[in-house]
N, C-alpha and C. Protein backbone atom coordinates (compact mmCIF):
# COMPACT_ATOMS: atom_id res chain seq x y z
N UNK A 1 -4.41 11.34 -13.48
CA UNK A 1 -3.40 10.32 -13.34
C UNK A 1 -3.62 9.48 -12.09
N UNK A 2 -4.19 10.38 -11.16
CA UNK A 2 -4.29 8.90 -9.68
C UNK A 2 -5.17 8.53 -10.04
N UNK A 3 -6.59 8.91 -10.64
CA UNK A 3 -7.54 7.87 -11.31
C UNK A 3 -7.06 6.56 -11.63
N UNK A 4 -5.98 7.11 -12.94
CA UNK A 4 -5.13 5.56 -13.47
C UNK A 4 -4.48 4.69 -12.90
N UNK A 5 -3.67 5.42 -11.90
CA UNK A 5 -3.24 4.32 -10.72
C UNK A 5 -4.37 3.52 -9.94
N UNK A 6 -5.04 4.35 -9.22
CA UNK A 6 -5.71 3.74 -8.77
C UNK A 6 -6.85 2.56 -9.43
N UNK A 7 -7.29 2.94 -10.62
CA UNK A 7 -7.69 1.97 -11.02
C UNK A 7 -7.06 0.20 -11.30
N UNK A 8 -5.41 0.85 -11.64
CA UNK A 8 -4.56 0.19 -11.66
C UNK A 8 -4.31 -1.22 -10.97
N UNK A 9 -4.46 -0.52 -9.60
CA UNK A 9 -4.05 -1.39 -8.36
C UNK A 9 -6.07 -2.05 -7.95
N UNK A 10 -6.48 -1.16 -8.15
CA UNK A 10 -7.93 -1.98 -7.77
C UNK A 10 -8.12 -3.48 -8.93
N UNK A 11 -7.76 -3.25 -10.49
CA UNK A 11 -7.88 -4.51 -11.38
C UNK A 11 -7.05 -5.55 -10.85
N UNK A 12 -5.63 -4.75 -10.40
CA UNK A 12 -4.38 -5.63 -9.60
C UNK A 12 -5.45 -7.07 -8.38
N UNK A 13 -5.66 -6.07 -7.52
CA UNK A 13 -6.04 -6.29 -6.37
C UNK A 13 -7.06 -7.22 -6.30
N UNK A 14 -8.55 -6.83 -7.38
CA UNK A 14 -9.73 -7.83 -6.98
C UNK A 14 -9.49 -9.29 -8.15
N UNK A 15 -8.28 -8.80 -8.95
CA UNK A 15 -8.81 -10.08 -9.70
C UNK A 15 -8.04 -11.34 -8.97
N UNK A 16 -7.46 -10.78 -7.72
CA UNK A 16 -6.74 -12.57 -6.46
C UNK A 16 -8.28 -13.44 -6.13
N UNK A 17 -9.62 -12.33 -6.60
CA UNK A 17 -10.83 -12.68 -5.92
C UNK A 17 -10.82 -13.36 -4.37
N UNK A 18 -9.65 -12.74 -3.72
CA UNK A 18 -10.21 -14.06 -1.85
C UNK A 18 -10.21 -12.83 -1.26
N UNK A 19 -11.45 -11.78 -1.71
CA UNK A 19 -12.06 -10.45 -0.83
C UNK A 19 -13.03 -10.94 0.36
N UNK A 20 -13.74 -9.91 1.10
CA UNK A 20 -15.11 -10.26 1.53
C UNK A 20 -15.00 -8.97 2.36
N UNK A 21 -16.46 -8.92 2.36
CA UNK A 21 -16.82 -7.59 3.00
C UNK A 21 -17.15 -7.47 4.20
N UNK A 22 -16.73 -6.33 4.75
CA UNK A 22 -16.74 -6.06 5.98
C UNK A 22 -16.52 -4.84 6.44
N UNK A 23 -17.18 -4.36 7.42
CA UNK A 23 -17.50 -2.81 7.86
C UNK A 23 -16.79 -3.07 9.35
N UNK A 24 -16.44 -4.32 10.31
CA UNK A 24 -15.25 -3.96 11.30
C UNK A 24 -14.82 -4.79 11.01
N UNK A 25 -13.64 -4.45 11.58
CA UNK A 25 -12.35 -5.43 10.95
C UNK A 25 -11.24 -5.51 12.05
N UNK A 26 -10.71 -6.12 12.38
CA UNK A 26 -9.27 -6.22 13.41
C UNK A 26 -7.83 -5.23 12.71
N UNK A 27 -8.36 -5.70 11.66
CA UNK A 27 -7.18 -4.84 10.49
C UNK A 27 -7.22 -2.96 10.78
N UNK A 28 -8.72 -3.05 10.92
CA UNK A 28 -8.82 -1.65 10.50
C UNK A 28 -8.59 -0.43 11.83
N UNK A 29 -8.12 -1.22 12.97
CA UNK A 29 -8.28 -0.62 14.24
C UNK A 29 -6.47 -0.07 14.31
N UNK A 30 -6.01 0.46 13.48
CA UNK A 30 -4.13 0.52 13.70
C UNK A 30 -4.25 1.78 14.10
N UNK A 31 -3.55 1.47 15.22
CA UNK A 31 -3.09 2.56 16.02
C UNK A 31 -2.24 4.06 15.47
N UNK A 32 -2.31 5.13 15.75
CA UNK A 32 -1.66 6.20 15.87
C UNK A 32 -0.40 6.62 16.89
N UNK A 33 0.28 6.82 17.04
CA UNK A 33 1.50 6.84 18.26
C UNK A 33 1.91 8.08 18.33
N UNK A 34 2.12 8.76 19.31
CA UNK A 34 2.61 10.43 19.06
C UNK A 34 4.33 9.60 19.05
N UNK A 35 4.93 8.68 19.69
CA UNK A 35 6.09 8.84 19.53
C UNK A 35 6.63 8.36 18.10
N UNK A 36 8.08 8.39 18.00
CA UNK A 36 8.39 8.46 16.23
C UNK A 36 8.65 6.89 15.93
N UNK A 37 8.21 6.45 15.52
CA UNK A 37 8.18 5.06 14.74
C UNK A 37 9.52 5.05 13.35
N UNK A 38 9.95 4.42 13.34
CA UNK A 38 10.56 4.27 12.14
C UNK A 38 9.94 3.21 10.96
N UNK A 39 9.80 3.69 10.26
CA UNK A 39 9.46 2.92 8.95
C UNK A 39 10.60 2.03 8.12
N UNK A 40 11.94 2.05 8.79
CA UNK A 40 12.97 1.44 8.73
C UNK A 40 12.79 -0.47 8.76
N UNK A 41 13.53 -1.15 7.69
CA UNK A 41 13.03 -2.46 7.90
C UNK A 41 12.32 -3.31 6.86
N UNK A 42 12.01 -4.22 7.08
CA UNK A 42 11.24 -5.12 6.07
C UNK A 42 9.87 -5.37 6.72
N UNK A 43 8.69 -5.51 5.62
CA UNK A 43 7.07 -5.03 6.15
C UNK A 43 6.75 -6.13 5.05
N UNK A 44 5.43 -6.49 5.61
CA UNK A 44 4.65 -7.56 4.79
C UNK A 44 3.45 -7.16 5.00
N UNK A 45 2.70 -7.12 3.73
CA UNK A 45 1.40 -6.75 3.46
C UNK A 45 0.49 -7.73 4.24
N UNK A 46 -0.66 -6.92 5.09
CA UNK A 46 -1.06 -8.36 5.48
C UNK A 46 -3.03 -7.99 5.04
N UNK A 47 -2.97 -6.76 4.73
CA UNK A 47 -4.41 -7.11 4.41
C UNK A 47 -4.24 -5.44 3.29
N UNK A 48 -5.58 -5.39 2.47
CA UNK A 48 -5.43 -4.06 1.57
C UNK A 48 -7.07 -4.16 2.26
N UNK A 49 -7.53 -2.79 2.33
CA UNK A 49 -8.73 -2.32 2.23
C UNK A 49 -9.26 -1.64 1.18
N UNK A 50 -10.48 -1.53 0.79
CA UNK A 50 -10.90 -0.50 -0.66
C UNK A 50 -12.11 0.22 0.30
N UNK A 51 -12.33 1.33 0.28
CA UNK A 51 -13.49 1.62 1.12
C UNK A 51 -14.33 2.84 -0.05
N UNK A 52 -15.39 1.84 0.53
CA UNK A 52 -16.94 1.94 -0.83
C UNK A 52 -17.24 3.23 0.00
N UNK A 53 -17.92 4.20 -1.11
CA UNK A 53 -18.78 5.00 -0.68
C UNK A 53 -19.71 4.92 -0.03
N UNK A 54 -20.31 3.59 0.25
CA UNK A 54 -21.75 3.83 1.18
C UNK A 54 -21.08 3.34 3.04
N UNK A 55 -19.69 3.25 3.17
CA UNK A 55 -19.36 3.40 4.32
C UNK A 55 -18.82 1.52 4.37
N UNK A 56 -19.01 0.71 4.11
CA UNK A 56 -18.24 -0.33 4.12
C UNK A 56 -16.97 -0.38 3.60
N UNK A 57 -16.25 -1.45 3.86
CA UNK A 57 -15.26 -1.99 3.96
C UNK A 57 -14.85 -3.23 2.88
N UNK A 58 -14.51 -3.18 2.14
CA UNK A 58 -14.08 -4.84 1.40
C UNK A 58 -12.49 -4.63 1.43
N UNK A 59 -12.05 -6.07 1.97
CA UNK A 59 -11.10 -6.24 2.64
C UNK A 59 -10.11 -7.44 2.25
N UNK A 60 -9.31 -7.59 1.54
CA UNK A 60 -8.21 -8.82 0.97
C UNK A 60 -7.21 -8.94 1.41
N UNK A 61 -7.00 -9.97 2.45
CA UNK A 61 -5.65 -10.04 2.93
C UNK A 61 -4.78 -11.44 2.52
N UNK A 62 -3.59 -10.95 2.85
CA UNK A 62 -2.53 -11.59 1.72
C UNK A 62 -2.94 -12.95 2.10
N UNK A 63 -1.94 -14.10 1.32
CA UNK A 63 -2.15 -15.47 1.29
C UNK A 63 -0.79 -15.51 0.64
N UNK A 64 -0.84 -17.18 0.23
CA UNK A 64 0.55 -17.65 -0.34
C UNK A 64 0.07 -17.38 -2.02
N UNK A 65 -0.96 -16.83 -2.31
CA UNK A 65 -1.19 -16.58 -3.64
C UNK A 65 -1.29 -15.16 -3.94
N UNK A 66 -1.01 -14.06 -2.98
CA UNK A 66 -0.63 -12.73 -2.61
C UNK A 66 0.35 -12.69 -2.03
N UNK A 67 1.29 -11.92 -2.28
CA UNK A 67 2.52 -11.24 -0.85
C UNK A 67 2.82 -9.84 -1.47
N UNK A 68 2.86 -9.10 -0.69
CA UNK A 68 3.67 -7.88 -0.85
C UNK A 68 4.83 -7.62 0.52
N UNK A 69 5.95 -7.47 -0.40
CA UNK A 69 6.95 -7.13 0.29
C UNK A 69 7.47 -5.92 0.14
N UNK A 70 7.63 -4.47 1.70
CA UNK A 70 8.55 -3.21 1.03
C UNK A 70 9.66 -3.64 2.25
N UNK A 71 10.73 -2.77 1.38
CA UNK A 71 11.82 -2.59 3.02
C UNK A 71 12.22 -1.28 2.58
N UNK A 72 12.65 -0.49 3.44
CA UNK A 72 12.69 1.15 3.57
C UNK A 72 14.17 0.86 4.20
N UNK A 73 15.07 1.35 4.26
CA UNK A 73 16.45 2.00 4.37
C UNK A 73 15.98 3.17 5.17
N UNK A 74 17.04 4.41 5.37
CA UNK A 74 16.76 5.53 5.88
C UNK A 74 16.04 6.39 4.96
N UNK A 75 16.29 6.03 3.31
CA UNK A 75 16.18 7.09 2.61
C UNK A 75 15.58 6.53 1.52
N UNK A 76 15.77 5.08 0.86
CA UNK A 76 15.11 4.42 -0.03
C UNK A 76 14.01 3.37 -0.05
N UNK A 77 13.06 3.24 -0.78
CA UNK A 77 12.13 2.05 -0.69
C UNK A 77 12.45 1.10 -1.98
N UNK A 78 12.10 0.00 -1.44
CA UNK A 78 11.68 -0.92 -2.58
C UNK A 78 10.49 -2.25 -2.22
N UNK A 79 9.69 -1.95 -2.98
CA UNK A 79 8.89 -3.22 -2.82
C UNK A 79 8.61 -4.35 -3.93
N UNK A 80 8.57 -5.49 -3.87
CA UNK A 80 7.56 -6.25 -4.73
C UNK A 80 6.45 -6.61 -4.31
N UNK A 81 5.73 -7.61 -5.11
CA UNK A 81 4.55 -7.99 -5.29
C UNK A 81 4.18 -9.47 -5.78
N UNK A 82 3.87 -10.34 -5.69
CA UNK A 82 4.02 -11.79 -5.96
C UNK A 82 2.31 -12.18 -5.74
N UNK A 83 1.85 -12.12 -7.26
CA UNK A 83 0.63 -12.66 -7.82
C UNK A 83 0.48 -14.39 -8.08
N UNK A 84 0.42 -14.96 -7.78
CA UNK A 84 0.07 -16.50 -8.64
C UNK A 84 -0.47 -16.35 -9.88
N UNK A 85 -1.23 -15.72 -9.45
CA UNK A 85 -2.46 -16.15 -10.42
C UNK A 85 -2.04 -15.03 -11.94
N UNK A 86 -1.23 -14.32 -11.90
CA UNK A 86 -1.03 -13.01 -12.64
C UNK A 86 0.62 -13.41 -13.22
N UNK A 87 1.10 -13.40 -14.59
CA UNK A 87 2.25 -13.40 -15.20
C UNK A 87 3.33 -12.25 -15.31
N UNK A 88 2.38 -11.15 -14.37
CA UNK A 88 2.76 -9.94 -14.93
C UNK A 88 4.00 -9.33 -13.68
N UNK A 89 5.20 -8.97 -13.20
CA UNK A 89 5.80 -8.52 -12.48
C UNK A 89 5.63 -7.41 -11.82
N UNK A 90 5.88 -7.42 -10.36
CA UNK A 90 5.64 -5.68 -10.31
C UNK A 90 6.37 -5.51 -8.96
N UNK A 91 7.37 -4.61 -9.47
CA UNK A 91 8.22 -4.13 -8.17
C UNK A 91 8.10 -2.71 -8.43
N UNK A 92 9.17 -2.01 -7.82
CA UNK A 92 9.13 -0.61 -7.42
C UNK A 92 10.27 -0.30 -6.46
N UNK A 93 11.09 0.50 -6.98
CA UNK A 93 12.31 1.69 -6.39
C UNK A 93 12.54 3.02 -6.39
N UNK A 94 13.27 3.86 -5.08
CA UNK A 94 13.13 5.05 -5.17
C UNK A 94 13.56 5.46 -4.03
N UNK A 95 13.22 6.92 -3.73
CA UNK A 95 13.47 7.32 -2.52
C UNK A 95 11.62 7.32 -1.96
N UNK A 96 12.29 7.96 -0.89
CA UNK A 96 10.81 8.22 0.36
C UNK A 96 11.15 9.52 1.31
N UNK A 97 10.16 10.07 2.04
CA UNK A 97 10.21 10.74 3.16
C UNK A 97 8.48 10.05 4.21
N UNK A 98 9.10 10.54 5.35
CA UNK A 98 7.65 10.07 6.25
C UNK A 98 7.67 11.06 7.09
N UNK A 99 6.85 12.20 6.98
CA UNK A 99 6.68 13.35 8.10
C UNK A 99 5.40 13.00 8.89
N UNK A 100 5.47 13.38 10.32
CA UNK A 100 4.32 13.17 10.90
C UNK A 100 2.83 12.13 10.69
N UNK A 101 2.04 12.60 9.56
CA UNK A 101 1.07 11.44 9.03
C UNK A 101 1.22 11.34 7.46
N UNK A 102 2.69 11.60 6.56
CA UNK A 102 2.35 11.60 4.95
C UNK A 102 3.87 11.27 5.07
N UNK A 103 3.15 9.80 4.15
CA UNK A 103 4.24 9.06 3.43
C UNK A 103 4.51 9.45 2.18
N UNK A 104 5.74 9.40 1.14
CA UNK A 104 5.68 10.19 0.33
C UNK A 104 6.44 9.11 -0.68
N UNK A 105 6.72 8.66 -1.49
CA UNK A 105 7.47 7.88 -2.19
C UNK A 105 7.75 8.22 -3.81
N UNK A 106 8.87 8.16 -3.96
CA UNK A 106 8.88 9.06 -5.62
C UNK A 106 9.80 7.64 -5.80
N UNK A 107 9.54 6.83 -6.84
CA UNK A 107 10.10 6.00 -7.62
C UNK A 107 10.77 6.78 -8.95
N UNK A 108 11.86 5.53 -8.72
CA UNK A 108 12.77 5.71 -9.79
C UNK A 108 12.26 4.97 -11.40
N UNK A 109 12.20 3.76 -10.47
CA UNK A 109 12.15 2.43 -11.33
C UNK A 109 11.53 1.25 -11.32
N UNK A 110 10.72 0.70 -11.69
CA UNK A 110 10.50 -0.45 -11.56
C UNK A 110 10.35 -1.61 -11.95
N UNK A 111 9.34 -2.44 -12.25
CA UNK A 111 9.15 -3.27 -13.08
C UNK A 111 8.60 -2.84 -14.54
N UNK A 112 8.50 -3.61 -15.71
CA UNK A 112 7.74 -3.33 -16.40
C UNK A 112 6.88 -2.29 -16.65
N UNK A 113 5.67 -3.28 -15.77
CA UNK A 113 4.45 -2.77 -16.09
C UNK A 113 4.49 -1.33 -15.02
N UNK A 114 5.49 -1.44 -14.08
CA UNK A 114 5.34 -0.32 -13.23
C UNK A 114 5.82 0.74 -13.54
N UNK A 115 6.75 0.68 -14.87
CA UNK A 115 7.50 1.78 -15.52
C UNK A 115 6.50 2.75 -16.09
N UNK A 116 5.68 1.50 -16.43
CA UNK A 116 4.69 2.64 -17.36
C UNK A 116 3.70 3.12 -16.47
N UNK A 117 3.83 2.83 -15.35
CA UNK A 117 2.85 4.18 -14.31
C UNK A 117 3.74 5.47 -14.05
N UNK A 118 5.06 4.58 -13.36
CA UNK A 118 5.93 5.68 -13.17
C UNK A 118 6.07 6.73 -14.46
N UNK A 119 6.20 6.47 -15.91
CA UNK A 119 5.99 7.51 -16.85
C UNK A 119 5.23 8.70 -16.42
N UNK A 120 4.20 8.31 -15.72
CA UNK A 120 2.77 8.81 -15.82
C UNK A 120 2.87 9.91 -14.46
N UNK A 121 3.47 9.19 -13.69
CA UNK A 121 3.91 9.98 -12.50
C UNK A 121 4.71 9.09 -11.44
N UNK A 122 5.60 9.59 -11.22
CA UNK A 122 7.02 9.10 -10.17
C UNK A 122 6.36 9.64 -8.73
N UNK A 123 5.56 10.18 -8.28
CA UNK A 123 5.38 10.37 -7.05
C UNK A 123 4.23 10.27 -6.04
N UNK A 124 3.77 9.54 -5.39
CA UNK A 124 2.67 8.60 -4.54
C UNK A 124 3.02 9.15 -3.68
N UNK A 125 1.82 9.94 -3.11
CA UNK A 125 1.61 10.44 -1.47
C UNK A 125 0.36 9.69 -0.70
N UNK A 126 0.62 9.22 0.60
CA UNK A 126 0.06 8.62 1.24
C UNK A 126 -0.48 8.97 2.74
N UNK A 127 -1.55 8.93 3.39
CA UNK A 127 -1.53 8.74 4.68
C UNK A 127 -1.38 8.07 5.69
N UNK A 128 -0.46 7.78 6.72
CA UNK A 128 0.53 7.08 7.12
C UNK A 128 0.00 7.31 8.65
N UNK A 129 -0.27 5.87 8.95
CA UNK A 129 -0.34 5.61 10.28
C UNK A 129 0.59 4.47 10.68
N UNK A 130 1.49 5.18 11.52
CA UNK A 130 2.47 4.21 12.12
C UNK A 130 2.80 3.94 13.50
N UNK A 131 2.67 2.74 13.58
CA UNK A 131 2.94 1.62 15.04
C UNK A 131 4.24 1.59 15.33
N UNK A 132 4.51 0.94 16.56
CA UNK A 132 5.74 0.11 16.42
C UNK A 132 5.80 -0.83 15.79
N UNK A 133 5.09 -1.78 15.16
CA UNK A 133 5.27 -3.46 14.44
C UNK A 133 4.25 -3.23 13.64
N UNK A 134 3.34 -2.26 13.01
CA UNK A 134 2.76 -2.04 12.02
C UNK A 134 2.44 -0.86 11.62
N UNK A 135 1.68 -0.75 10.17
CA UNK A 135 1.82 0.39 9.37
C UNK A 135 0.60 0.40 8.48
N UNK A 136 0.22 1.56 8.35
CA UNK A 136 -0.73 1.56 6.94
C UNK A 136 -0.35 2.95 6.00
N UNK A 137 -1.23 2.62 4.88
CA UNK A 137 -0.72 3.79 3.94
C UNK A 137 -1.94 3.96 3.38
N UNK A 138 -2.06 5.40 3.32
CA UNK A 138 -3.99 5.44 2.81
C UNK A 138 -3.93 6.29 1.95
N UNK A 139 -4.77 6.16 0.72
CA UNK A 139 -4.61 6.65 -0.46
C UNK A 139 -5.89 7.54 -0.80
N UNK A 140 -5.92 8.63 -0.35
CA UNK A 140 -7.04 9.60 -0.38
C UNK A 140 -7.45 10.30 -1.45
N UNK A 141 -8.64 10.60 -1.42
CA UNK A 141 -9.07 11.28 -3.07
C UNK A 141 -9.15 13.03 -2.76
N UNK A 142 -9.48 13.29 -4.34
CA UNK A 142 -9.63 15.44 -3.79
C UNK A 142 -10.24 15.72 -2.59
N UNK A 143 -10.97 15.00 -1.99
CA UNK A 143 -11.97 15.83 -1.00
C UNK A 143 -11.10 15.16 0.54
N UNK A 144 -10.31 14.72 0.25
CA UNK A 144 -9.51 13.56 1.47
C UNK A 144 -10.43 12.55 2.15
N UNK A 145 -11.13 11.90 1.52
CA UNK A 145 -11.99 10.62 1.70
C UNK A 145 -10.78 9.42 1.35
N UNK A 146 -10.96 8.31 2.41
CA UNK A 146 -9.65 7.27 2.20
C UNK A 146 -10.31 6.62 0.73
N UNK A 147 -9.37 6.14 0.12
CA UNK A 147 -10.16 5.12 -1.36
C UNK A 147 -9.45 3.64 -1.14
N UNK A 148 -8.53 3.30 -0.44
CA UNK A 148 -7.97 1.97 -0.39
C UNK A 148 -6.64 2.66 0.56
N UNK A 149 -6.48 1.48 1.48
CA UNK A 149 -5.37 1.07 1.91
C UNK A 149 -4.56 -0.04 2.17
N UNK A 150 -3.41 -0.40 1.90
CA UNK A 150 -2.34 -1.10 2.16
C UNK A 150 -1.82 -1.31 3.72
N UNK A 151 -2.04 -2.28 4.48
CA UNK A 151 -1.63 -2.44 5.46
C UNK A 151 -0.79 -3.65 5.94
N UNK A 152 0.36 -3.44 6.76
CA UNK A 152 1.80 -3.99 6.96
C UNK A 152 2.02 -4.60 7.95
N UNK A 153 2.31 -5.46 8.81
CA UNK A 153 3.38 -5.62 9.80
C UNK A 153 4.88 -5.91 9.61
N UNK A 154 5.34 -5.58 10.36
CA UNK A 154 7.48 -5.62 10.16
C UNK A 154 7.18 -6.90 10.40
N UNK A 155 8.43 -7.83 9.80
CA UNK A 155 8.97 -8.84 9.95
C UNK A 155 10.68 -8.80 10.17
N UNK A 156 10.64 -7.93 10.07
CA UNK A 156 12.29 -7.54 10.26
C UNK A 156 12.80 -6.04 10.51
């Protein structure tokens, strides 16, 4: 099933085509903090990473023909997603927890097309590096190798 997601979000992701590759990145340097960050607030996607097996980087960050928006409460998430180029909707609701480095998100509900992932499975665990004014979420495979991440700054 994370196969399917993940494939999911990679067809999502490359068909905006405004990628390019890259092995350093400004994006990719987000800090760790021993003190507690809140994930509380409104966050804007500002770049996704996919990271290839031979050790690079391909890297898409948002535009006015991409946005992702989450905002987290104490206890709930919700995000959308705003494609141009794509007819298709995609939000997402639920609860969350954030312990130490694992984000955890179990949706309720979402859009459409997101219902029918959620069928498939209601619960997305993540690795979570959090800032004060930014965030990432890393989506690891069996062996805990990263496969793509989502990365944020607060706007609110």
């Amino acid at each position: 099933m994370k196969k399917y997601v993940f494939t999911l979000c990679l067809v999502l992701i490359f068909s905006c085509k405004n990628n390019s590759n890259s092995t350093a990145n400004d994006d990719n340097s987000l800090e760790t903090h021993e003190d507690s960050h809140s994930l509380q607030g409104a966050w804007e996607l500002v770049s996704y990473f996919n990271y290839r097996s031979d050790g690079t980087i391909d890297t898409i960050k948002s535009s006015n023909a991409l946005k992702q928006i989450k905002m987290y409460s104490p206890t709930k998430v919700m995000w959308s997603r705003l494609r141009v180029s794509d007819s298709i909707d995609w939000f997402g609701y639920g609860d969350y927890t954030a312990n130490d480095s694992v984000l955890t998100e179990i949706l309720d509900y979402g859009s459409k097309a997101m219902n029918n992932v959620i069928k498939e499975n209601k619960e997305f665990e993540f690795r979570l590096i959090l800032g004060e004014d930014k965030f990432s979420q890393i989506q690891l495979d069996e062996q805990g190798n990263p496969m793509f991440a989502e990365n944020y700054r607060r706007i609110e």
